[in-house]
N, C-alpha and C. Protein backbone atom coordinates (compact mmCIF):
# COMPACT_ATOMS: atom_id res chain seq x y z
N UNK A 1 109.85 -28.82 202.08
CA UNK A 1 108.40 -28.74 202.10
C UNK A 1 107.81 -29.88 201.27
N UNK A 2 108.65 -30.32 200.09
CA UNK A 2 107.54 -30.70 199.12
C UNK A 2 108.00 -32.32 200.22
N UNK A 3 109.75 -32.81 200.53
CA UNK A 3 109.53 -34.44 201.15
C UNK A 3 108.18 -34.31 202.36
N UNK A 4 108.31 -33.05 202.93
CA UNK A 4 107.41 -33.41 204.21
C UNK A 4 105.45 -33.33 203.70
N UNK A 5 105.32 -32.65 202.81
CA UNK A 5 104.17 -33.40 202.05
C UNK A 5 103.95 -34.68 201.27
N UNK A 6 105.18 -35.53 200.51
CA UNK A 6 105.20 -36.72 200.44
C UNK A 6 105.25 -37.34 201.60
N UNK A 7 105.63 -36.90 202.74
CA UNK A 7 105.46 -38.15 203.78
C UNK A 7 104.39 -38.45 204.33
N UNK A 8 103.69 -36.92 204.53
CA UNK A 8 102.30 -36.82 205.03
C UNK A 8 101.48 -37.69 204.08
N UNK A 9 101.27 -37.55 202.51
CA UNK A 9 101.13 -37.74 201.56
C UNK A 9 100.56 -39.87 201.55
N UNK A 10 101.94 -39.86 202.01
CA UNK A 10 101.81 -41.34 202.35
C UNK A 10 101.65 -42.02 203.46
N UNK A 11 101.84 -41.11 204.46
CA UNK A 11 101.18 -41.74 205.48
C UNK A 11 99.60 -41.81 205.53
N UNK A 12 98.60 -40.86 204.97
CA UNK A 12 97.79 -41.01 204.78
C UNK A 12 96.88 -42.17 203.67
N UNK A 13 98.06 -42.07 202.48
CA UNK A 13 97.47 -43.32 201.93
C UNK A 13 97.63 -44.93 202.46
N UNK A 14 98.32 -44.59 203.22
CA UNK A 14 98.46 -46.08 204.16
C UNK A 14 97.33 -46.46 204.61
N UNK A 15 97.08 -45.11 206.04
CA UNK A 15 95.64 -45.20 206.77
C UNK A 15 94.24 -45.47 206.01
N UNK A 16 94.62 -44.63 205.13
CA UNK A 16 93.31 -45.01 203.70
C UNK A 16 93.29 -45.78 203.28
N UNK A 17 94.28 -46.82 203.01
CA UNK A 17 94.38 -48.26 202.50
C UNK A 17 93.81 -49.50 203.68
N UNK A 18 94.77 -49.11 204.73
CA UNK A 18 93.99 -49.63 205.66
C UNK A 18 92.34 -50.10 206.30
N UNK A 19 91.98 -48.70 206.50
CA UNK A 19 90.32 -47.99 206.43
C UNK A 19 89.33 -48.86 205.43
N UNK A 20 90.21 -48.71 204.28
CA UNK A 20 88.93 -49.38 203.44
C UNK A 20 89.12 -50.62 202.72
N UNK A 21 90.29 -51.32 203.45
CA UNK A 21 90.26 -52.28 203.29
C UNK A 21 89.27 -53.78 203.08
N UNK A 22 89.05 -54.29 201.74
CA UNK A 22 87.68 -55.17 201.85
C UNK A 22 86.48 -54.38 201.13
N UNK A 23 86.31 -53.30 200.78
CA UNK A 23 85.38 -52.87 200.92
C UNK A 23 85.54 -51.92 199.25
N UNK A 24 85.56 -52.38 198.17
CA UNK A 24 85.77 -52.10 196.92
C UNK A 24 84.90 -50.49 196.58
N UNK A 25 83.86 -50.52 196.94
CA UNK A 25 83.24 -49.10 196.60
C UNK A 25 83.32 -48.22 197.51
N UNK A 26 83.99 -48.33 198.54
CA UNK A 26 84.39 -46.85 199.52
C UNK A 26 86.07 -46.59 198.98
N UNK A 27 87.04 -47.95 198.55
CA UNK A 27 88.45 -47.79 198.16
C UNK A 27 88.10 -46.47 196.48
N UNK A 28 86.89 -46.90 195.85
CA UNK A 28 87.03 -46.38 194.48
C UNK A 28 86.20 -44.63 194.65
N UNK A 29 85.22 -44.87 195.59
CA UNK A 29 84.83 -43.58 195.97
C UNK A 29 86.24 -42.48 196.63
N UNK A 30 86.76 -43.18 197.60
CA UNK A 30 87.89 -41.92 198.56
C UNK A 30 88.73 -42.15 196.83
N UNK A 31 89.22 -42.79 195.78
CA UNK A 31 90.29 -41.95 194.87
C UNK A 31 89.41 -41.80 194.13
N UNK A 32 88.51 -41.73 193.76
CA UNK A 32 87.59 -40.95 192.83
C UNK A 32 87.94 -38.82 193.36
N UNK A 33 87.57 -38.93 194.78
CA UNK A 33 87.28 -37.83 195.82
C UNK A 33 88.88 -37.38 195.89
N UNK A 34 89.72 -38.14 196.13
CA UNK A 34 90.95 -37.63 196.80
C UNK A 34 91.94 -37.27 194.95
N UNK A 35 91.34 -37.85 193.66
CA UNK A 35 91.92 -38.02 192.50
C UNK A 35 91.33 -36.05 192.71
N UNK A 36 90.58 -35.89 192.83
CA UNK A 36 89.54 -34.63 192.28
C UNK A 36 90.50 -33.72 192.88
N UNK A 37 90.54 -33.68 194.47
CA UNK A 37 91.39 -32.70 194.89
C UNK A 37 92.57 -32.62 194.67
N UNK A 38 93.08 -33.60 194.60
CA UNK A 38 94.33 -33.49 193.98
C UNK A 38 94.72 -32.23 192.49
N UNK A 39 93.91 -32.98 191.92
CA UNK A 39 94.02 -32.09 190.60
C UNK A 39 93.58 -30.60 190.35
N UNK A 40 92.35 -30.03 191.85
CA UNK A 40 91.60 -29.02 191.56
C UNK A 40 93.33 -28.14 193.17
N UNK A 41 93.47 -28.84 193.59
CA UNK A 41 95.08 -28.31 194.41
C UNK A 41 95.93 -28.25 193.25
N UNK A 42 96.29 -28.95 192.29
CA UNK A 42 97.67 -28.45 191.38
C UNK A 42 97.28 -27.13 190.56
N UNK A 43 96.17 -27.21 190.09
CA UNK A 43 95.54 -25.94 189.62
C UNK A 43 95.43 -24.92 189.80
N UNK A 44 95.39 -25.28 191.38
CA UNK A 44 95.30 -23.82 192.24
C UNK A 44 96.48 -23.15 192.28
N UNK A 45 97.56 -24.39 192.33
CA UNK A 45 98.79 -23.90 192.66
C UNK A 45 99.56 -23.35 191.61
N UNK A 46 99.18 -24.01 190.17
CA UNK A 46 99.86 -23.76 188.95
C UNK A 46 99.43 -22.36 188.71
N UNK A 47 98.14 -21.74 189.24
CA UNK A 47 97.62 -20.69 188.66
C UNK A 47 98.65 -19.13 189.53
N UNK A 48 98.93 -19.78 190.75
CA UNK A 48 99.78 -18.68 191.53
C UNK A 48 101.29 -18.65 190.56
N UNK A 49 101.35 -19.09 189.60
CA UNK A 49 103.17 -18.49 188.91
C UNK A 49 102.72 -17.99 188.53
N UNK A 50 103.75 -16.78 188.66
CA UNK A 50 103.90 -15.80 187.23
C UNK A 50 104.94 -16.24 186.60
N UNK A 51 105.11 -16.72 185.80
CA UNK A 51 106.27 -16.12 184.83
C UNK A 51 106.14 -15.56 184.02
N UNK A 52 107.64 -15.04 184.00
CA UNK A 52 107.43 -13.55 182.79
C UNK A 52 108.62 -14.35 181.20
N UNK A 53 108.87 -15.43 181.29
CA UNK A 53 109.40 -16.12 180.10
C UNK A 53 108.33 -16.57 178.76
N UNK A 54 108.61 -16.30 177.72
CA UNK A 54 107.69 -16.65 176.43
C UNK A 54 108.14 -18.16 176.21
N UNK A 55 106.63 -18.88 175.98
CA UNK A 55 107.13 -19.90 175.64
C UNK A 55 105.54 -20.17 174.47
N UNK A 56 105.97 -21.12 173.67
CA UNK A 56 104.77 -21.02 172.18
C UNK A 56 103.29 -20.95 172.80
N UNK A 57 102.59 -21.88 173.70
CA UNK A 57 101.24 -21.19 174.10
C UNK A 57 101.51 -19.96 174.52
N UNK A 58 101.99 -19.66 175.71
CA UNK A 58 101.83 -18.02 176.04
C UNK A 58 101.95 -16.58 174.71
N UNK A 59 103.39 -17.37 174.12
CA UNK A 59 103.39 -16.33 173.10
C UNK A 59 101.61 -16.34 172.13
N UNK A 60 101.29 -17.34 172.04
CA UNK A 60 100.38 -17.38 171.19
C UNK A 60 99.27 -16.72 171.86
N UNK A 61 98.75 -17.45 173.34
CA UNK A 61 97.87 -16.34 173.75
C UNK A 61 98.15 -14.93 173.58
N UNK A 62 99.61 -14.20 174.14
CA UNK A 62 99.63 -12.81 173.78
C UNK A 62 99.29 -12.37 172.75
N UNK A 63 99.34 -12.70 171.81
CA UNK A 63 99.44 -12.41 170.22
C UNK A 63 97.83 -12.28 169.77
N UNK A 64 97.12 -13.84 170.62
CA UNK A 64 95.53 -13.26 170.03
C UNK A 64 95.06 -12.40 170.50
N UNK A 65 95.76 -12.00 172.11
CA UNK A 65 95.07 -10.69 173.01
C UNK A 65 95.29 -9.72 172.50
N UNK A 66 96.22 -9.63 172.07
CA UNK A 66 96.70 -7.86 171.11
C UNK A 66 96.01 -8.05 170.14
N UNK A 67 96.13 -9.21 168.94
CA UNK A 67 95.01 -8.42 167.76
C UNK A 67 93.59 -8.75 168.11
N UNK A 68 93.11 -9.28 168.80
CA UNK A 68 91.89 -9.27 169.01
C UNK A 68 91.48 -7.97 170.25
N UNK A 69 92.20 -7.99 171.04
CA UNK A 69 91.20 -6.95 172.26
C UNK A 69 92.31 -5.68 172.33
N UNK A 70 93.49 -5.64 171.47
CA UNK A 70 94.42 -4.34 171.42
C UNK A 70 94.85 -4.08 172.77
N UNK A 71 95.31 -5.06 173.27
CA UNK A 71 96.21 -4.79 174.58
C UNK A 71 97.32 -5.64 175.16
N UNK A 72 98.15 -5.34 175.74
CA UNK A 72 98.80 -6.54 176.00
C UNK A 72 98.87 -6.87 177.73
N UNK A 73 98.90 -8.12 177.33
CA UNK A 73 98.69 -8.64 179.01
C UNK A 73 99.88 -8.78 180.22
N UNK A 74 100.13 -8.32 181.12
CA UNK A 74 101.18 -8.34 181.75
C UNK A 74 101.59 -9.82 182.45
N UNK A 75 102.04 -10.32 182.84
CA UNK A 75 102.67 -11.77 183.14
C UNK A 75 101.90 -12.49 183.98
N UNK A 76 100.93 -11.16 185.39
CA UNK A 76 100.32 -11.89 186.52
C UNK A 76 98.88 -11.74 185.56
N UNK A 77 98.56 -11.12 184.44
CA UNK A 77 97.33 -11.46 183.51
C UNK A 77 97.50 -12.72 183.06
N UNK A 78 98.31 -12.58 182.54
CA UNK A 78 98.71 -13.96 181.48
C UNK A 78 98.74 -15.59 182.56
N UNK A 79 99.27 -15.42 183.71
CA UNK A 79 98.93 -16.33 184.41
C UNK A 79 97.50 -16.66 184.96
N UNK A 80 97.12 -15.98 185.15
CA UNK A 80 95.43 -16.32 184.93
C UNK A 80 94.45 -16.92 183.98
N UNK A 81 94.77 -16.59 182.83
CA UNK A 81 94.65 -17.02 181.44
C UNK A 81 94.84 -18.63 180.86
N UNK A 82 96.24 -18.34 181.06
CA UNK A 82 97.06 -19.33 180.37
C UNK A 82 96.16 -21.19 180.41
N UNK A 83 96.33 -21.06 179.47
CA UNK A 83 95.76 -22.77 179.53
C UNK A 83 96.34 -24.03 180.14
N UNK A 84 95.58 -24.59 180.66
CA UNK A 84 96.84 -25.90 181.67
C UNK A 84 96.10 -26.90 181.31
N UNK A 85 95.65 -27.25 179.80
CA UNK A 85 95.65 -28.82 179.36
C UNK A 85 96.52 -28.94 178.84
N UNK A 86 96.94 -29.95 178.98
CA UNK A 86 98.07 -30.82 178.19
C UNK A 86 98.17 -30.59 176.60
N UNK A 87 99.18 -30.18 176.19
CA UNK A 87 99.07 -30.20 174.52
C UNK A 87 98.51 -30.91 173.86
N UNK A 88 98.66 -32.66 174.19
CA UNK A 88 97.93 -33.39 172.82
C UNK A 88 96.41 -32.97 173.52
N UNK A 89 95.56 -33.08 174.37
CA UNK A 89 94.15 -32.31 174.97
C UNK A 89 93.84 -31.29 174.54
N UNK A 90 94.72 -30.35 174.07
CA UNK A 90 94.80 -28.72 174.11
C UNK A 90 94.06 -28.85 172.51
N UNK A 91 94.85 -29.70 171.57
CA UNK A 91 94.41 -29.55 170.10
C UNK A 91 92.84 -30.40 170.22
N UNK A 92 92.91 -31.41 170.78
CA UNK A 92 91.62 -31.92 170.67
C UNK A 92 90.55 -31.49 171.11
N UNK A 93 90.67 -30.11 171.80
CA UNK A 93 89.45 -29.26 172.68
C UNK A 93 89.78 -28.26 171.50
N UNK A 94 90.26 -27.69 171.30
CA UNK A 94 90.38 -27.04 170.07
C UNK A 94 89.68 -27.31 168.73
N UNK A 95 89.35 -28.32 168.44
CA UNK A 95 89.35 -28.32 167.32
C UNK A 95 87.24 -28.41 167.42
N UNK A 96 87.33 -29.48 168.96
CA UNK A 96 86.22 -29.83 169.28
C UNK A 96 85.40 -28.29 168.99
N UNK A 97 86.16 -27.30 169.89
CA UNK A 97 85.27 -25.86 170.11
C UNK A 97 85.01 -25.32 168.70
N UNK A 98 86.16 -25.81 167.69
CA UNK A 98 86.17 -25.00 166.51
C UNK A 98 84.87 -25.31 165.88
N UNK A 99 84.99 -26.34 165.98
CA UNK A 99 83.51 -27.50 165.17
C UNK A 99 83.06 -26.97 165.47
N UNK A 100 81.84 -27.19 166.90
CA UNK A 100 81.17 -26.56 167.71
C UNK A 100 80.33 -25.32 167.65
N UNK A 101 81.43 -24.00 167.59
CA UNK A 101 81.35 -23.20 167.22
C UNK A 101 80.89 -22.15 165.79
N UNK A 102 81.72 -23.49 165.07
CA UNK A 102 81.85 -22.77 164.08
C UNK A 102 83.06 -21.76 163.19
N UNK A 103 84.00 -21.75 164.67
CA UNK A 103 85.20 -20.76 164.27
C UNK A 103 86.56 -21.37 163.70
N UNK A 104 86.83 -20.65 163.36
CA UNK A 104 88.57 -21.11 162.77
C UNK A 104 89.27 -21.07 163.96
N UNK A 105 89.94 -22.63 163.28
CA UNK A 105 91.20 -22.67 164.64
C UNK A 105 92.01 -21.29 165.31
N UNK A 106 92.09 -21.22 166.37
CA UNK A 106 93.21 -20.40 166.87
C UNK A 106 94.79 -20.39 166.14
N UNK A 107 94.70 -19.57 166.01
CA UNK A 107 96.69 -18.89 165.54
C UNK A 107 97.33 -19.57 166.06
N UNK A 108 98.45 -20.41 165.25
CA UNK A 108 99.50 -21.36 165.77
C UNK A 108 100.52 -20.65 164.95
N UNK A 109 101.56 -20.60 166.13
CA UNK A 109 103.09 -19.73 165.65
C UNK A 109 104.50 -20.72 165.16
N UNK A 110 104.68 -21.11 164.62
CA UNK A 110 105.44 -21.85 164.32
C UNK A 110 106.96 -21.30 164.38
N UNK A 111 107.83 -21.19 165.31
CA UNK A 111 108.85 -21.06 166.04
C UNK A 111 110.11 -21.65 164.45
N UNK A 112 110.92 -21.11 164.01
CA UNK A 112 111.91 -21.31 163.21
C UNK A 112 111.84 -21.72 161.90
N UNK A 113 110.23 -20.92 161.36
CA UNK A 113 110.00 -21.02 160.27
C UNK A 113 110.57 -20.12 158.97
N UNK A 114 111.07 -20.55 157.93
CA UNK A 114 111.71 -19.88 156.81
C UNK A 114 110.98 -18.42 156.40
N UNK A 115 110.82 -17.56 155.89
CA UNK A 115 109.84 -16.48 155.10
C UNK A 115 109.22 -17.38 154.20
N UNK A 116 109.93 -17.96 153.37
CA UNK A 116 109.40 -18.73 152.23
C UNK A 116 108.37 -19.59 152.50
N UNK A 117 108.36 -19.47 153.43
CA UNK A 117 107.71 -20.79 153.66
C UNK A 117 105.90 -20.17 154.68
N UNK A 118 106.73 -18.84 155.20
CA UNK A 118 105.41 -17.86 155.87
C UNK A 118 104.73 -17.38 154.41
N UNK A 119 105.63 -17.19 153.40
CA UNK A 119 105.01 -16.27 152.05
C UNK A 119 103.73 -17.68 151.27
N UNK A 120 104.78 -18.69 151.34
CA UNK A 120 103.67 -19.97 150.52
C UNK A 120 102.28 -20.29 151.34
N UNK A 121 102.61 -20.09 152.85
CA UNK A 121 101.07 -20.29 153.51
C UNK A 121 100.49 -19.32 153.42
N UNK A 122 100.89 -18.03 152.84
CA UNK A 122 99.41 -16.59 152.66
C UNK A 122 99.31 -16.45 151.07
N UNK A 123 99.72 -17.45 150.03
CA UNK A 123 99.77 -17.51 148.67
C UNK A 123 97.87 -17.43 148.80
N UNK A 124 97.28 -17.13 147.76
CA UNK A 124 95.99 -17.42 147.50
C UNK A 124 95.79 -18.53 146.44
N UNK A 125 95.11 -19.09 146.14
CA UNK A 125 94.93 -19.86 145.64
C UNK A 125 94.43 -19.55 143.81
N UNK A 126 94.62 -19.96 142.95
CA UNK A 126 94.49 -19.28 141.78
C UNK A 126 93.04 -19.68 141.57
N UNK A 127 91.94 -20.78 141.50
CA UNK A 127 90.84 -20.70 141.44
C UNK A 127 90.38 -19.61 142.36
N UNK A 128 90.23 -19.35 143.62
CA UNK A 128 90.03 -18.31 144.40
C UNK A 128 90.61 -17.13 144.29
N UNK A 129 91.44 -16.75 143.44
CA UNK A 129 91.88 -15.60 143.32
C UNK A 129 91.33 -14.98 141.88
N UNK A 130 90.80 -15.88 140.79
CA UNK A 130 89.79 -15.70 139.58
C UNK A 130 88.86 -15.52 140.11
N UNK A 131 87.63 -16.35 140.92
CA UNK A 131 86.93 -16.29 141.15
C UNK A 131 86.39 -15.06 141.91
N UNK A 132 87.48 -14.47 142.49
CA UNK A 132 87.17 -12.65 143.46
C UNK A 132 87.65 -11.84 141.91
C-alpha cells in the first residue's frame, strides 16, 4: 500500500511539475496547498493508533489526567489526546502557554531517576521555610 502511494505520490508530482512549469506563484501556491494536506492527512492518520504501550509523553499525560480530573484514560482516549508536536516544539509551546497563562509548567517525569535525587527536588528551601 504505502510503494503504491509513493508511486501515485510521484507520479503526480511530476504532472505538477510539469503544469506549472514557468510560472513561480502557482509552483509555490499548489506546495503551499498540497504541504497543508499533507500534514492535516498524517494527523488524521496518526490520530487512528491506539497504542496501549507507555512511553514519557503518554505516561505524563496519564498522570496529569488522574490527578487533575481523577480518572484514567483508556488507550483509544489517550489517542485522541496525545500531543503530536515534535518534542523540541512541544517545550517551546509549553513554556509559551505557561507565560501566557500564567501557569506552571506541566509535570515532567524523569524516567531512571535516583530517590535522592526525587527527595532534593521537594527539599524546601530554608529562607522559605522561615519565612512560613
Amino acid at each position: 500500500q504505502e510503494t503504491a502511494v509513493t508511486c501515485v505520490g510521484m507520479l503526480l508530482g511530476m504532472a505538477v511539475t510539469h503544469f506549472s512549469e514557468g510560472r513561480a506563484l502557482l509552483a509555490w501556491a499548489l506546495f503551499v496547498a498540497l504541504t497543508a494536506l499533507h500534514i492535516w492527512a498524517n494527523v488524521r492518520a496518526m490520530r487512528c493508533l491506539v497504542l496501549t504501550s507507555l512511553n514519557r509523553p503518554r505516561l505524563e499525560a496519564l498522570i496529569h489526567e488522574f490527578t487533575h480530573q481523577k480518572r484514567v484514560l483508556t488507550p483509544q482516549q489517550m489517542s485522541g489526546l496525545e500531543d503530536l508536536t515534535p518534542p523540541p516544539l512541544q517545550r517551546i509551546k509549553e513554556r509559551l502557554w505557561a507565560w501566557r497563562w500564567g501557569l506552571p509548567l506541566p509535570l515532567k517525569i524523569h524516567l531512571g531517576s535516583s530517590l535522592s535525587q526525587l527527595l532534593r527536588g521537594l527539599q524546601v528551601p530554608a529562607a522559605a521555610a522561615a519565612a512560613a
